[in-house]
N, C-alpha and C. Protein backbone atom coordinates (compact mmCIF):
# COMPACT_ATOMS: atom_id res chain seq x y z
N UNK A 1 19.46 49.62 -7.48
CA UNK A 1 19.04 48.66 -6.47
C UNK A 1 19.76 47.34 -6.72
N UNK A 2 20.51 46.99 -5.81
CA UNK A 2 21.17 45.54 -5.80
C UNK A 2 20.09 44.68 -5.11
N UNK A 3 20.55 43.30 -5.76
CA UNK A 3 19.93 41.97 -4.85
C UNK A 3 20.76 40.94 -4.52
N UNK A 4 20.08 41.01 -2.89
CA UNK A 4 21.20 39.97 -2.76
C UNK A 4 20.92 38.53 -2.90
N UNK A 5 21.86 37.74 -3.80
CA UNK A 5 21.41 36.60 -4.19
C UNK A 5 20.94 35.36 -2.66
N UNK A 6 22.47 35.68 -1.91
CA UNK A 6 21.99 34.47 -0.94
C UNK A 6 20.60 35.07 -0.17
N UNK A 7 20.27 36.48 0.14
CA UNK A 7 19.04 36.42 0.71
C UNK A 7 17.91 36.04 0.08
N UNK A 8 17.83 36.23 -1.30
CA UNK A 8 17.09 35.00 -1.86
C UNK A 8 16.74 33.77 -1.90
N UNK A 9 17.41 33.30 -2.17
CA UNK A 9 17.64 31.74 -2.19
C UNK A 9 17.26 31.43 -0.17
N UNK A 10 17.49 32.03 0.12
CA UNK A 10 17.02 31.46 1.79
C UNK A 10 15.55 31.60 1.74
N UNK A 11 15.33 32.75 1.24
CA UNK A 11 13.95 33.52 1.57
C UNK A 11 13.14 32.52 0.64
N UNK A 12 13.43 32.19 -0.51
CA UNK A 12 12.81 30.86 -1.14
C UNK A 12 12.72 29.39 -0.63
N UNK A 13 13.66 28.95 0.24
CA UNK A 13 13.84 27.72 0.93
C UNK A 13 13.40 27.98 1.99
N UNK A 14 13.34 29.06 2.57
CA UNK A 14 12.58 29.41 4.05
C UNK A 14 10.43 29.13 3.35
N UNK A 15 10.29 29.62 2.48
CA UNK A 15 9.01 29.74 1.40
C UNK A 15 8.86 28.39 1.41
N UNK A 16 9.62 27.47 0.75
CA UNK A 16 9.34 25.91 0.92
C UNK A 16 8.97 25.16 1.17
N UNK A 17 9.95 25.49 2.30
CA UNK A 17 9.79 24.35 3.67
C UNK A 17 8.59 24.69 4.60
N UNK A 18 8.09 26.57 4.30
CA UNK A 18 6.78 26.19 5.29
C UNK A 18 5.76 25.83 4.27
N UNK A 19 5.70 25.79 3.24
CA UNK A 19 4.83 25.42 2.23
C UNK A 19 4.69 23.62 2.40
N UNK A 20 5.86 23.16 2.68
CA UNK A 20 5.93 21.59 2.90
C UNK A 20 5.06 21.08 4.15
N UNK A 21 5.52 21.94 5.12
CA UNK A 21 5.23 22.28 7.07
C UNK A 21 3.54 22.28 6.84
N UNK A 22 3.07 22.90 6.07
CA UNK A 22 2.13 23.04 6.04
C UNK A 22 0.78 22.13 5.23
N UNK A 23 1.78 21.87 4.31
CA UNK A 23 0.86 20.79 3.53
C UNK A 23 0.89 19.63 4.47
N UNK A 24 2.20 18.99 4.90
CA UNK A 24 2.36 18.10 6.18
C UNK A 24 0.78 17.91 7.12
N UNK A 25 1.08 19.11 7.83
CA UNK A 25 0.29 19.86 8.71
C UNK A 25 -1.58 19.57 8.48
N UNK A 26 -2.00 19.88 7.29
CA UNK A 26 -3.07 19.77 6.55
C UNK A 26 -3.44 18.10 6.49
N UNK A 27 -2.66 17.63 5.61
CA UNK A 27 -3.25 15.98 5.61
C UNK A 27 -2.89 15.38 7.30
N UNK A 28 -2.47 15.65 8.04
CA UNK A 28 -2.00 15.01 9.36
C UNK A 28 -3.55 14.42 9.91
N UNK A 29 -3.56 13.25 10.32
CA UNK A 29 -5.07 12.51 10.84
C UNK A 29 -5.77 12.13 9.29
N UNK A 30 -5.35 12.46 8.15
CA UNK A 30 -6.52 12.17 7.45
C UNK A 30 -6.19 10.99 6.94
N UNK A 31 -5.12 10.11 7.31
CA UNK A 31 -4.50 8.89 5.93
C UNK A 31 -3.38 9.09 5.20
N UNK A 32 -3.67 10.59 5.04
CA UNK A 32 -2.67 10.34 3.68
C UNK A 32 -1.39 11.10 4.16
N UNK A 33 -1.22 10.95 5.50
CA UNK A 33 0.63 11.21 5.74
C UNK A 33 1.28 9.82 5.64
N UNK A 34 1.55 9.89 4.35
CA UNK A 34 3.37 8.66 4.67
C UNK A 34 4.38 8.85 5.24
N UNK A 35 5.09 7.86 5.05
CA UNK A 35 6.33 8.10 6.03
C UNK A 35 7.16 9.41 5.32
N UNK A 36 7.19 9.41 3.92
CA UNK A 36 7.73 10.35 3.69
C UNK A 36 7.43 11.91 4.30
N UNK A 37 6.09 12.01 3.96
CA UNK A 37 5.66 13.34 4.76
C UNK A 37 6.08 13.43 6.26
N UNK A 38 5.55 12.23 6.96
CA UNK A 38 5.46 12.59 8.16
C UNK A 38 7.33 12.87 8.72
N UNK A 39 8.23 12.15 7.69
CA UNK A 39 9.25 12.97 8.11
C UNK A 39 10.36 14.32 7.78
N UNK A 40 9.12 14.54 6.34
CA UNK A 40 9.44 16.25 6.04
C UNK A 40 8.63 16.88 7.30
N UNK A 41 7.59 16.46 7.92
CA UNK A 41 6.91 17.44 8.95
C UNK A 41 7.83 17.51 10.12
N UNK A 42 8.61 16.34 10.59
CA UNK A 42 9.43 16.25 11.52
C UNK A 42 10.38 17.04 11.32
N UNK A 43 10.98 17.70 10.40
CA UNK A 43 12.48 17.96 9.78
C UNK A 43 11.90 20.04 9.65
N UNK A 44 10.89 19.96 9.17
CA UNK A 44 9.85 21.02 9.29
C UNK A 44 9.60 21.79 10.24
N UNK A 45 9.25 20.76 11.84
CA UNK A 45 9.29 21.24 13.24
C UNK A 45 10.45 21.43 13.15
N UNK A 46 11.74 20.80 13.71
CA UNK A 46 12.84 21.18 13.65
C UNK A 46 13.52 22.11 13.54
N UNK A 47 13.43 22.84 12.33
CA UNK A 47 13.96 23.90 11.57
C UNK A 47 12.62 25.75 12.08
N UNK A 48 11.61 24.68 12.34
CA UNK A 48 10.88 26.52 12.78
C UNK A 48 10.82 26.60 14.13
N UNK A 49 11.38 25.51 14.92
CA UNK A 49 11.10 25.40 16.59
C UNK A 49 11.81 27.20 17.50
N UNK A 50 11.40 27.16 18.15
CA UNK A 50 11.45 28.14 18.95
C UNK A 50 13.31 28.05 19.75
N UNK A 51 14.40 28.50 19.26
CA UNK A 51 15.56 27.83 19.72
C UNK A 51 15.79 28.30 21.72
N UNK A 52 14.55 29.47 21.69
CA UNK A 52 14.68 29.65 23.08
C UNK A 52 13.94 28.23 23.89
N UNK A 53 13.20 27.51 23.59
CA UNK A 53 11.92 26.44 23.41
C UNK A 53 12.40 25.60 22.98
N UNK A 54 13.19 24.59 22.87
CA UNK A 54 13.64 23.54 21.37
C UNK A 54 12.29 22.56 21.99
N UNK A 55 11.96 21.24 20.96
CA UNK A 55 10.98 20.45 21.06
C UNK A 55 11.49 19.25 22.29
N UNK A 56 10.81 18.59 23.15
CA UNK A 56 11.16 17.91 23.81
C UNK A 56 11.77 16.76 23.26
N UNK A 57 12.78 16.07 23.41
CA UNK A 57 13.51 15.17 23.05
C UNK A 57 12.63 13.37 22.45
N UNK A 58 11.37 13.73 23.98
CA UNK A 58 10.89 12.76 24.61
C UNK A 58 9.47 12.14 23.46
N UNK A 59 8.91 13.61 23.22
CA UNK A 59 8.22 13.88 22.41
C UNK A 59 8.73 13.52 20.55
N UNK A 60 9.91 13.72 20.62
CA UNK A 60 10.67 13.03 19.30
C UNK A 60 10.57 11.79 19.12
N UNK A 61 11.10 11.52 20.21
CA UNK A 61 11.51 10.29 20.33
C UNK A 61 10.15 8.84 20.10
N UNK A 62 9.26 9.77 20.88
CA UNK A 62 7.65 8.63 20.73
C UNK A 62 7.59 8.45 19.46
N UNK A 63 7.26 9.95 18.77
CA UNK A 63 6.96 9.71 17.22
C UNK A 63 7.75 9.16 16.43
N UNK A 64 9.00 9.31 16.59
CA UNK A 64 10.13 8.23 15.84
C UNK A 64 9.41 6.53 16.05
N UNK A 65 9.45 6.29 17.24
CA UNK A 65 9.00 5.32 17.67
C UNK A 65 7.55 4.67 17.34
N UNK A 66 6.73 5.64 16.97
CA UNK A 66 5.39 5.14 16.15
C UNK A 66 5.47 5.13 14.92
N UNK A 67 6.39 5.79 14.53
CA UNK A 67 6.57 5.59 13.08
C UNK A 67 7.04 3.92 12.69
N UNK A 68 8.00 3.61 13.62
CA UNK A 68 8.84 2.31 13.48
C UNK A 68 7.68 1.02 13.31
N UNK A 69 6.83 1.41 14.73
CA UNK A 69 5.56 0.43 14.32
C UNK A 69 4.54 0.73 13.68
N UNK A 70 4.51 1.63 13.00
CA UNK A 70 3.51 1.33 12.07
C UNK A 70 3.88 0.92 10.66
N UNK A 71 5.60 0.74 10.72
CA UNK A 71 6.01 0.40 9.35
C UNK A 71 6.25 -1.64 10.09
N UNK A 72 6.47 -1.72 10.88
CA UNK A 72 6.23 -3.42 11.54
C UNK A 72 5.03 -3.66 11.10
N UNK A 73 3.82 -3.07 11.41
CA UNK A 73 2.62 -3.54 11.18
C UNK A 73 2.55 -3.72 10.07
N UNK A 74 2.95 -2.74 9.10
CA UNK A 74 2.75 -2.95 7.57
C UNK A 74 3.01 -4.36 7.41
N UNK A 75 4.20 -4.27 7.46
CA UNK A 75 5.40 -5.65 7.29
C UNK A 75 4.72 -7.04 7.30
N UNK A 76 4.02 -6.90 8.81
CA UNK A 76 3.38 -7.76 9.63
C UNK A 76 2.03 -8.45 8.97
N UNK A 77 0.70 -6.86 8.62
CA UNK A 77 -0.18 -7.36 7.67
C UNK A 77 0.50 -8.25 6.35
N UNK A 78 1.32 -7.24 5.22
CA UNK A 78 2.21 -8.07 4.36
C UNK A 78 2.20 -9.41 4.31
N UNK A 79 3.21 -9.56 5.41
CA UNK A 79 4.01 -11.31 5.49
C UNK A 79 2.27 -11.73 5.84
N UNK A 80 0.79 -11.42 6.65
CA UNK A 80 0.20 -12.51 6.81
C UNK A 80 -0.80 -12.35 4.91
N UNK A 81 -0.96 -11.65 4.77
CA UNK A 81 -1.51 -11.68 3.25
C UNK A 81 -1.14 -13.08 2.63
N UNK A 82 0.63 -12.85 2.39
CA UNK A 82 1.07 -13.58 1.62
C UNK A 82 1.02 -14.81 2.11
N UNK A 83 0.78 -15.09 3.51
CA UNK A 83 0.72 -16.49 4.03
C UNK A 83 -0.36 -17.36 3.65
N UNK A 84 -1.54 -15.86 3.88
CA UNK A 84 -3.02 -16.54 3.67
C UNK A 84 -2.89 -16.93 1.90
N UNK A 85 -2.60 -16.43 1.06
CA UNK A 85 -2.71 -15.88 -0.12
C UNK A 85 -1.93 -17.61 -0.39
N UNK A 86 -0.56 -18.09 0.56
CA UNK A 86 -0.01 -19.20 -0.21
C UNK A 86 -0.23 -20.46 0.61
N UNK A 87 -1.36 -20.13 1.44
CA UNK A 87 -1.74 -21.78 2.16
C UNK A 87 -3.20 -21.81 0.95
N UNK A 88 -3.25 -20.89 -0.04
CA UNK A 88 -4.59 -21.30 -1.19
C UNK A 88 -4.03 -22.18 -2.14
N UNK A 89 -2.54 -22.50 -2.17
CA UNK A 89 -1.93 -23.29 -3.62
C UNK A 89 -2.35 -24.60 -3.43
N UNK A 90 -3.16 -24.77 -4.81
CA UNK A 90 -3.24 -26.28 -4.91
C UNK A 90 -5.05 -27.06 -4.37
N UNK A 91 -5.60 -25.40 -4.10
CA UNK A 91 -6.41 -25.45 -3.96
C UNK A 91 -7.66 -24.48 -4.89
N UNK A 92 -8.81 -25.26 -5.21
CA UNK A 92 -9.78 -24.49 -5.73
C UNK A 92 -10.28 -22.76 -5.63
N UNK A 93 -10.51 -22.19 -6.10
CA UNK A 93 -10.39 -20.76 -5.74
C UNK A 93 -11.93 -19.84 -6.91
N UNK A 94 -12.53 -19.34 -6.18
CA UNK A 94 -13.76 -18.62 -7.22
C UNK A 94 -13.46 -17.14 -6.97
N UNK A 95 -13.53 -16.71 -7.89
CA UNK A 95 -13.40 -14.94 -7.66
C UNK A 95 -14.08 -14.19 -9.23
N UNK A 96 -14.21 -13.14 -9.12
CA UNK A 96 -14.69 -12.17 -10.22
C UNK A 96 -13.74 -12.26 -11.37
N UNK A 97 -14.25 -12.72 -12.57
CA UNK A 97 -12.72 -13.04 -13.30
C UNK A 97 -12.42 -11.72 -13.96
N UNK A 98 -11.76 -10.80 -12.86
CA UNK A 98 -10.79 -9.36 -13.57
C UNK A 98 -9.46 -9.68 -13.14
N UNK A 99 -9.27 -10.21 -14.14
CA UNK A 99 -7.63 -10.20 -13.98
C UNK A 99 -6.75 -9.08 -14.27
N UNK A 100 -5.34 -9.42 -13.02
CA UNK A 100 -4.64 -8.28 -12.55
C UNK A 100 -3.70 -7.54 -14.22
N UNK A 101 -3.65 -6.73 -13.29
CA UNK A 101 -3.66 -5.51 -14.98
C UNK A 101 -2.06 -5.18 -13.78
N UNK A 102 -0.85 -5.95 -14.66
CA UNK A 102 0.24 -5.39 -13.98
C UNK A 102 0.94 -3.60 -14.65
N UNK A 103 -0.08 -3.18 -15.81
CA UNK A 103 0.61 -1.83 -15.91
C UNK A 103 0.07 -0.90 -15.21
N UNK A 104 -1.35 -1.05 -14.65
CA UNK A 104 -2.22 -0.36 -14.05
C UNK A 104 -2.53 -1.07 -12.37
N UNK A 105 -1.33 -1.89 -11.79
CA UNK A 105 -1.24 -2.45 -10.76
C UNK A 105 -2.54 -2.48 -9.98
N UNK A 106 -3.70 -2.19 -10.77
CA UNK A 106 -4.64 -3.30 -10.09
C UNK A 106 -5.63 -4.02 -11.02
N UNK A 107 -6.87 -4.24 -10.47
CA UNK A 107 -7.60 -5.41 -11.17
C UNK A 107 -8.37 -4.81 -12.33
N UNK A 108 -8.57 -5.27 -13.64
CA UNK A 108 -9.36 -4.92 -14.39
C UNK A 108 -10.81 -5.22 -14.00
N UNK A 109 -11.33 -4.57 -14.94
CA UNK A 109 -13.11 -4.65 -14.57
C UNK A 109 -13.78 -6.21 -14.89
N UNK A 110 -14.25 -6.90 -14.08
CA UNK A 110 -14.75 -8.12 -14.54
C UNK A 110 -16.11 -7.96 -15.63
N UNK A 111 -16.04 -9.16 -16.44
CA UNK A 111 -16.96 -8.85 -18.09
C UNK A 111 -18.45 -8.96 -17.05
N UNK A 112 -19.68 -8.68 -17.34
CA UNK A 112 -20.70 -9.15 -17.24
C UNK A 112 -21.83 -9.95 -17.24
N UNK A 113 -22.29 -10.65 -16.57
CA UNK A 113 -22.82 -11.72 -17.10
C UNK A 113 -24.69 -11.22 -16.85
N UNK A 114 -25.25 -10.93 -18.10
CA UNK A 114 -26.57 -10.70 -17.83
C UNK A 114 -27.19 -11.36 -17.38
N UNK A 115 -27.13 -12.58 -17.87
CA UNK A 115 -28.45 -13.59 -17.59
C UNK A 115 -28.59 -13.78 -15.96
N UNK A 116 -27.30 -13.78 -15.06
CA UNK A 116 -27.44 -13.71 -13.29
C UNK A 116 -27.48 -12.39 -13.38
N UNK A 117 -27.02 -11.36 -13.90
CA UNK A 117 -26.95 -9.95 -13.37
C UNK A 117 -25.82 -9.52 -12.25
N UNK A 118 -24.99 -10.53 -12.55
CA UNK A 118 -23.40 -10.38 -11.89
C UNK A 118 -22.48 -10.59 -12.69
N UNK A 119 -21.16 -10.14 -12.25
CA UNK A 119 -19.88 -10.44 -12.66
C UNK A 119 -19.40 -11.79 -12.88
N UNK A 120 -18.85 -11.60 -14.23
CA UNK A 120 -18.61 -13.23 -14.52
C UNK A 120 -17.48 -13.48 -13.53
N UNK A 121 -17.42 -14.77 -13.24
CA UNK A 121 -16.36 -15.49 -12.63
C UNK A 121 -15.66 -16.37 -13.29
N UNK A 122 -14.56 -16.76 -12.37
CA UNK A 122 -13.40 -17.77 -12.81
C UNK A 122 -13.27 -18.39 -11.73
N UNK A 123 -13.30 -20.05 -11.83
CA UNK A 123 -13.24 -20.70 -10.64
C UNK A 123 -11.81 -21.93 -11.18
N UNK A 124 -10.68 -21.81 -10.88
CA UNK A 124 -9.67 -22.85 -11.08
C UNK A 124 -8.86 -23.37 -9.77
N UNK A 125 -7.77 -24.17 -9.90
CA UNK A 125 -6.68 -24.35 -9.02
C UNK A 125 -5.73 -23.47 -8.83
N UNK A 126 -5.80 -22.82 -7.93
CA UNK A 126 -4.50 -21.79 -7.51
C UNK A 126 -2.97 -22.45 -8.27
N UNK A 127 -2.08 -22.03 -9.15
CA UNK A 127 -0.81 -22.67 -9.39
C UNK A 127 -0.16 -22.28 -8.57
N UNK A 128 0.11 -20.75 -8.18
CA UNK A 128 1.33 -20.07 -7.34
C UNK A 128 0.67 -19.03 -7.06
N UNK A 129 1.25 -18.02 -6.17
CA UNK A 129 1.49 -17.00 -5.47
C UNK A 129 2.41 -15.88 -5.60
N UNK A 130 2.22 -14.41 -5.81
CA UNK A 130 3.15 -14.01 -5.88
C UNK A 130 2.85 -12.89 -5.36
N UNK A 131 3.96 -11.68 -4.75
CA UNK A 131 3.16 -10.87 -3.72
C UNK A 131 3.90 -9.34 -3.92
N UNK A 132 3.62 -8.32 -4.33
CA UNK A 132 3.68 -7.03 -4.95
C UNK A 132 4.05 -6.15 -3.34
N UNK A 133 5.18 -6.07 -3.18
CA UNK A 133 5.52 -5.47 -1.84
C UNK A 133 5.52 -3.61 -1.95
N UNK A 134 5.36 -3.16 -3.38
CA UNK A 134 5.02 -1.99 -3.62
C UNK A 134 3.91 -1.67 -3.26
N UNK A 135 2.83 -2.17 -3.72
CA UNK A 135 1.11 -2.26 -3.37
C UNK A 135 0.77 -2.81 -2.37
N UNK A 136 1.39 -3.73 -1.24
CA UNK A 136 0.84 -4.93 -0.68
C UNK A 136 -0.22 -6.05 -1.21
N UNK A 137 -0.07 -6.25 -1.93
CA UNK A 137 -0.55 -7.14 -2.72
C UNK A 137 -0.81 -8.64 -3.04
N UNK A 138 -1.08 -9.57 -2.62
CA UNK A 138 -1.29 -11.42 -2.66
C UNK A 138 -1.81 -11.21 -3.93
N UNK A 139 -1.16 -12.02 -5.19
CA UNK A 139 -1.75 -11.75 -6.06
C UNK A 139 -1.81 -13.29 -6.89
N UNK A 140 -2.88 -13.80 -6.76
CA UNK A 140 -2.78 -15.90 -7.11
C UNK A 140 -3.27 -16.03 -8.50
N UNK A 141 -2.30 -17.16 -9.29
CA UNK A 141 -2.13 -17.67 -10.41
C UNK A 141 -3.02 -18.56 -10.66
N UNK A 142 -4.09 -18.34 -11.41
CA UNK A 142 -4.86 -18.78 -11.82
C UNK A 142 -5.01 -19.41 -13.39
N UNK A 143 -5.00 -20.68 -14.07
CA UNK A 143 -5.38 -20.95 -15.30
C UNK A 143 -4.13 -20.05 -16.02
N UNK A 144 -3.34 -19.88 -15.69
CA UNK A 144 -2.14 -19.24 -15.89
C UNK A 144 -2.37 -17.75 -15.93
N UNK A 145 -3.39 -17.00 -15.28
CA UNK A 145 -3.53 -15.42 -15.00
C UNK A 145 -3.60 -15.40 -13.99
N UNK A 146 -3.25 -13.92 -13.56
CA UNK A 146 -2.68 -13.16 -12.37
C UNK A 146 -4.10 -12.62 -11.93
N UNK A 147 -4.81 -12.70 -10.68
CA UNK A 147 -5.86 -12.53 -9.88
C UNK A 147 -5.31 -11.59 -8.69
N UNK A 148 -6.33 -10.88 -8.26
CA UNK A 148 -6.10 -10.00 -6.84
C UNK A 148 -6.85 -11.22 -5.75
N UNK A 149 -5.97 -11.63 -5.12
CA UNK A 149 -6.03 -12.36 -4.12
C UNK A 149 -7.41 -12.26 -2.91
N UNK A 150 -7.28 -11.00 -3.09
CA UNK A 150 -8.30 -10.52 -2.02
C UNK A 150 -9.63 -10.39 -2.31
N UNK A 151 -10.09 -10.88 -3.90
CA UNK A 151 -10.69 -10.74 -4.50
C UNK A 151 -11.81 -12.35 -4.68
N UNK A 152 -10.99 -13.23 -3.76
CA UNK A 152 -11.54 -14.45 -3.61
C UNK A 152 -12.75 -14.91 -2.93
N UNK A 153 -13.75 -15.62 -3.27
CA UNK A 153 -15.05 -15.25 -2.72
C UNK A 153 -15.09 -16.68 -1.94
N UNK A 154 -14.44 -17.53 -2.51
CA UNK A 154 -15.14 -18.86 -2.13
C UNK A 154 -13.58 -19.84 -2.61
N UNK A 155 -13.00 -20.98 -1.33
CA UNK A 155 -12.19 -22.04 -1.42
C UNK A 155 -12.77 -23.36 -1.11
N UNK A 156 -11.87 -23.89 -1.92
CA UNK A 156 -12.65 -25.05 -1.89
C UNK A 156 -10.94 -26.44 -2.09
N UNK A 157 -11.02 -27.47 -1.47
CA UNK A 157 -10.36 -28.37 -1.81
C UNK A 157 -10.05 -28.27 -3.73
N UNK A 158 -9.14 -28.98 -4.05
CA UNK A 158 -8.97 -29.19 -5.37
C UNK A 158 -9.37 -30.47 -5.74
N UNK A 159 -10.01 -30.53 -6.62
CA UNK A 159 -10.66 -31.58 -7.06
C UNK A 159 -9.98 -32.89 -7.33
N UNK A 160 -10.64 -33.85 -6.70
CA UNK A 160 -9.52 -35.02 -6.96
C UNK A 160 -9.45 -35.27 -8.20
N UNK A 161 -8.59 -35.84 -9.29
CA UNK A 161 -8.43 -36.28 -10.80
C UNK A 161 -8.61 -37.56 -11.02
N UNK A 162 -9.89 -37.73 -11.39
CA UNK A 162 -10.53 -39.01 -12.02
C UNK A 162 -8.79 -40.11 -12.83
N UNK A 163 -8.74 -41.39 -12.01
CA UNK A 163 -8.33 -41.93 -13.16
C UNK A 163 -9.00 -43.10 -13.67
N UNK A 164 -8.37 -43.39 -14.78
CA UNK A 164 -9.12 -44.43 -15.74
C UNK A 164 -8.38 -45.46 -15.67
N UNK A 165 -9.47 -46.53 -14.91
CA UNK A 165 -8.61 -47.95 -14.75
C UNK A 165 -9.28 -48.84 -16.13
């Protein structure tokens, strides 16, 4: 009995790609298609379409086209994060003091405070801003630590500085 190698190797990449088609297929509506998936699913249709049938052009074309804006919107939320996140500099800022854990790109657990029966806080002057375009992220400089932005409960002016005449 011979085998033939290239009918293998197809019959495995044919195995694949509906294995991909399908996982695609499965998360579709739930969240968790990214762009990446959603354009192995595109590439997926493509390749199993009916060549007597091909997919409407028109129908491509939308979803190309929603894809585009929903990566604008990203963009869009993004740039306003970071806006909101840097009209806070220079201003007072209260939040849960868990500061950002950059190996574990998000916030550590804030310590406890029994005696209120809440999370301790940290209340300082915002120094800077800086904004994690991997995560979407506003992430404000606090007392010289890194805070999750979004994590801010309460602003306040910065305190004027007493001087001594």
């Amino acid at each position: 009995m011979s085998i033939n190698a290239q009918d293998t190797l197809t019959q495995l990449q044919n195995n694949t790609n509906q294995v991909t088609y399908q996982n695609g297929r499965k998360n579709l509506g739930t969240g968790k298609l990214d762009r990446e998936g959603f354009i192995q699913l595109i590439l997926a249709q493509l390749q199993y379409q009916d060549p007597t049938a091909p997919q409407d052009n028109t129908q491509m074309l939308t979803q190309q086209l929603q894809l585009e804006q929903a990566d604008q919107m990203k963009e869009m939320v993004n740039a306003t994060k970071f806006s909101q996140a840097g009209s806070m500099v220079g201003r007072e800022a209260t939040l849960p003091d868990a500061k950002w854990n950059f190996d574990a790109n998000a916030s550590d657990s804030p310590e406890w405070d029994y005696q209120t029966n809440m999370p301790k806080s940290v209340t300082g002057t915002v120094e800077s801003v800086m904004f994690d375009n991997t995560h979407g992220k506003a992430l404000v400089k606090i007392n010289g630590t890194y805070y999750d932005a979004d994590k801010i409960q309460q602003i306040s002016a910065a305190p004027v500085p007493q001087q001594n005449i």
